[in-house]
Protein backbone atom coordinates (compact mmCIF):
# COMPACT_ATOMS: atom_id res chain seq x y z
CA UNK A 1 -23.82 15.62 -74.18
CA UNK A 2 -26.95 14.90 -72.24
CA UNK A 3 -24.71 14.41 -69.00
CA UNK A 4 -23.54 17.77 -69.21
CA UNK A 5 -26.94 19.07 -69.68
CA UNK A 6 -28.23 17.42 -66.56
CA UNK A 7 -25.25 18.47 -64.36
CA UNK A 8 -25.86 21.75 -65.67
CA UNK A 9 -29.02 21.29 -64.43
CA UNK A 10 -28.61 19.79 -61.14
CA UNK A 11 -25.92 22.89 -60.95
CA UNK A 12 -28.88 25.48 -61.51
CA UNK A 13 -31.12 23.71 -58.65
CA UNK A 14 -28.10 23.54 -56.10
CA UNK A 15 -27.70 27.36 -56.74
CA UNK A 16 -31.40 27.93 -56.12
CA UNK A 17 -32.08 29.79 -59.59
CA UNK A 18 -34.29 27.75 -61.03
CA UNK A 19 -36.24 24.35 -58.99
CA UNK A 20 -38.93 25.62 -56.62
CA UNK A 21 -38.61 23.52 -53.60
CA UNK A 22 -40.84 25.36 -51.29
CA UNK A 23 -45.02 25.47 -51.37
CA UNK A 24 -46.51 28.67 -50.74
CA UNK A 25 -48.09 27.18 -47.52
CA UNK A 26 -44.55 26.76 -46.32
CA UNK A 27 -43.60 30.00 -47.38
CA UNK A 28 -46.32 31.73 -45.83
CA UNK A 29 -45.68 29.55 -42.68
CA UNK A 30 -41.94 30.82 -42.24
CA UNK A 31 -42.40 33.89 -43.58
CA UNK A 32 -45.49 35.20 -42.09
CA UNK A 33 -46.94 33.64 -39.82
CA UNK A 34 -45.47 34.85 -36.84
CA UNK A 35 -46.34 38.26 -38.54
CA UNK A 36 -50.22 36.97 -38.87
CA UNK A 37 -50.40 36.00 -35.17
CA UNK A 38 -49.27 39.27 -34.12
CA UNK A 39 -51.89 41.13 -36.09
CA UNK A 40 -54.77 39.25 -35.40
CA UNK A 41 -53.39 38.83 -31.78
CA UNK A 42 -54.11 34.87 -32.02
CA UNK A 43 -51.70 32.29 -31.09
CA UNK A 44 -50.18 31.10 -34.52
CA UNK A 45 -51.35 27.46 -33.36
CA UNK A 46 -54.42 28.68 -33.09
CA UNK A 47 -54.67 29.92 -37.09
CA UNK A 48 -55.69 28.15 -40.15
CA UNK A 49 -54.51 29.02 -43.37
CA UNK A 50 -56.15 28.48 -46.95
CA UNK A 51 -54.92 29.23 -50.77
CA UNK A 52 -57.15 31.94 -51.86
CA UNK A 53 -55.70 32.01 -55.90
CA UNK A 54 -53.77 29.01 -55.76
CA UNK A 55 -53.36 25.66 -53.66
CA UNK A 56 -51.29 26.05 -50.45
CA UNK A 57 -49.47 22.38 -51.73
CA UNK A 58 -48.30 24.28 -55.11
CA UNK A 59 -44.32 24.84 -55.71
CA UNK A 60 -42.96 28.00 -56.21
CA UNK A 61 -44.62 30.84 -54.30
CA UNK A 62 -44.97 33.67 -56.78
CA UNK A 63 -46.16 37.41 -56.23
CA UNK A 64 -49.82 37.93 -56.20
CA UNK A 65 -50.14 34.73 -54.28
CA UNK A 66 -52.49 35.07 -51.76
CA UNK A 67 -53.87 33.60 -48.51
CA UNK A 68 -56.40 33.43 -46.41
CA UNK A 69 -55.30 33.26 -41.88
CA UNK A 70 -58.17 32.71 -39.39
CA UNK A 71 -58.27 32.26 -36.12
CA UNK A 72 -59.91 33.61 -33.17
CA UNK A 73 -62.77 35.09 -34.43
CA UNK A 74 -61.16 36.73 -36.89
CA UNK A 75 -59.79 36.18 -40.44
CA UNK A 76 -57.46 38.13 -43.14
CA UNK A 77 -56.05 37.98 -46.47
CA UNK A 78 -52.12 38.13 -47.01
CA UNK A 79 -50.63 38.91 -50.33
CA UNK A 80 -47.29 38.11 -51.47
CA UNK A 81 -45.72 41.01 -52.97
CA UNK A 82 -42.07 41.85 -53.80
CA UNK A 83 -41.37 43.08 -50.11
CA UNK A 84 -42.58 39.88 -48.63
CA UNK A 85 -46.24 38.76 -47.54
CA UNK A 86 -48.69 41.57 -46.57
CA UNK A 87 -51.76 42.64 -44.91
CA UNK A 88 -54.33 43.08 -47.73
CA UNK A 89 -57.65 43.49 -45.71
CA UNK A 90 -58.54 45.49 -43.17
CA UNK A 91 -60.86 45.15 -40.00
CA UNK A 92 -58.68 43.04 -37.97
């Protein structure tokens, strides 16, 4: 019986439904910041990002997540929302 449950579990991890493998620095990283370079017009080696709810090293990137991208003189906040990450400050 307790076989079954962990194949069952290792079967729910292969499929991707349910074992966070990515941190939401990663996520942000090859989700956004190509976007973030573009809109602050900044090299993306040039930007640093920074967990503004939650650590950049946590698993699982979940909406509301949110982080900070500065770089050049300027800096912005990104949210993670259903649609993907997004600008959520202004004065870029």
């Amino acid at each position: 019986m307790v076989l079954k449950t962990v194949a069952f579990l290792v079967g729910i991890c292969v499929l991707g439904a349910g074992c966070a493998t990515t941190t939401i620095g990663e996520h942000f990283q090859k989700h956004a910041l190509n976007r973030a370079s573009f809109e602050m017009q900044c090299p993306k080696e040039r930007l640093q990002i920074k967990g503004l709810n939650e650590e950049l090293e946590r698993l699982g990137p979940a909406t509301g997540d949110q982080v900070g991208v500065s770089g050049c003189g300027k800096h912005a906040v990104y949210v993670l929302t259903q649609n993907g990450w997004i600008l959520n400050s202004g004065g870029l």
